[in-house]
Protein backbone atom coordinates (compact mmCIF):
# COMPACT_ATOMS: atom_id res chain seq x y z
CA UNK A 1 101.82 105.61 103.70
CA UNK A 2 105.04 103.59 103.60
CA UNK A 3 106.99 106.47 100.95
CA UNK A 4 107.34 108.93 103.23
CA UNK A 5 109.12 106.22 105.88
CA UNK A 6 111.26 104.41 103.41
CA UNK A 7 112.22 108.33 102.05
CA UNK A 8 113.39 109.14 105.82
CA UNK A 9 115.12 105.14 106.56
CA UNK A 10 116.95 105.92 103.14
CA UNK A 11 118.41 109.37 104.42
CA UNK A 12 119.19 108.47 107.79
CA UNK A 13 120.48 105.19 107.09
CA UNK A 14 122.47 106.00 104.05
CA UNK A 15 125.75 103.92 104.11
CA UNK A 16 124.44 101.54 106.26
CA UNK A 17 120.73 100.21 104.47
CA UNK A 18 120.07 100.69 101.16
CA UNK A 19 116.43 101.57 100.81
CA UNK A 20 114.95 100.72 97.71
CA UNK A 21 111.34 101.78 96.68
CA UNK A 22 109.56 100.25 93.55
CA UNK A 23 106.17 101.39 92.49
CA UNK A 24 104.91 98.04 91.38
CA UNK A 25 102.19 100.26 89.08
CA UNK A 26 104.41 102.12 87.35
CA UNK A 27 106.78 98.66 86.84
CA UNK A 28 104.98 95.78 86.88
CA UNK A 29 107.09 93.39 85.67
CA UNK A 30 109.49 94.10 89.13
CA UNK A 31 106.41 92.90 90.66
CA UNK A 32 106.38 90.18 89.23
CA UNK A 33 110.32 89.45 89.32
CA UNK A 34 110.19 90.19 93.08
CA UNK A 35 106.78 88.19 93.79
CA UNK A 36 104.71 90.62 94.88
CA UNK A 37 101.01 89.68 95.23
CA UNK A 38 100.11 92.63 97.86
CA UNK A 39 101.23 96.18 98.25
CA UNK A 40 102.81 97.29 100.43
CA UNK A 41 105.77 94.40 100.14
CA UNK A 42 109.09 95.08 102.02
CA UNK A 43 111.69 92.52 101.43
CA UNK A 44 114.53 92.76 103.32
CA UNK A 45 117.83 91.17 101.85
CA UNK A 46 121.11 90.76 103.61
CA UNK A 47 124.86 92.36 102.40
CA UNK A 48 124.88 89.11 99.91
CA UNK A 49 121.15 90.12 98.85
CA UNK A 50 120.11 86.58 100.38
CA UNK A 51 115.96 87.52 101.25
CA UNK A 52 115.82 87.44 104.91
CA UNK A 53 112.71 88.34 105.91
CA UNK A 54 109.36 89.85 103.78
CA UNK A 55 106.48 91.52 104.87
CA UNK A 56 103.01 92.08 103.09
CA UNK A 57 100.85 95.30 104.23
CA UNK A 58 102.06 98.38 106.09
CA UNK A 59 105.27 98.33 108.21
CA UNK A 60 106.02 100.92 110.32
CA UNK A 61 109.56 102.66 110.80
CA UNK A 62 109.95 101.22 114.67
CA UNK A 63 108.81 97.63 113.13
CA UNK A 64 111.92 97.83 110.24
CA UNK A 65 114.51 99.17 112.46
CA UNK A 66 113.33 96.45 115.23
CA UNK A 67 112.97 93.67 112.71
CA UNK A 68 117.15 94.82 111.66
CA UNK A 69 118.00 94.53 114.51
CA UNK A 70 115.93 90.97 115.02
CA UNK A 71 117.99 89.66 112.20
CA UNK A 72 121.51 90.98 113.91
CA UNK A 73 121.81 94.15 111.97
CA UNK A 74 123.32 96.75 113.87
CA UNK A 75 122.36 100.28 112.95
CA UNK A 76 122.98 102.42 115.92
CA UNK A 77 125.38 103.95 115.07
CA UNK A 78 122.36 106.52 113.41
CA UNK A 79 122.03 109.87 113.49
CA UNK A 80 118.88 110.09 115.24
């Protein structure tokens, strides 16, 4: 359920967010570099790819833009 979201963050907010998917089945060992224990994980790391904020289960597309913006990430500038 989350693919098809990150797919559409990724092209809207190109230049601005870099979306990043990893299929924890097909990699485990990112899994376990990244500490994921549930899926779906989003980890969301600032410009200096500090962790800022992670979520376990699903996260919809209004609940990452609002959390951005939450942590003083300004994306409006989009081209929705």
């Amino acid at each position: 359920m989350m693919a098809p979201i990150l797919e559409e963050l990724k092209k809207t907010y190109a230049g601005r967010m870099d979306v990043v998917f990893i299929d924890v089945w097909e990699d485990p060992a990112a899994g376990k570099k990244y500490g994921i224990t549930v899926i779906p994980t989003q980890i969301f790391y600032d410009a200096a790819g500090k962790e800022r904020f992670r979520h376990e289960g699903f996260f919809g597309r209004d609940d990452i833009l609002a959390k951005w913006k939450e942590l003083g990430v300004d994306l409006s500038a989009s081209t929705e």
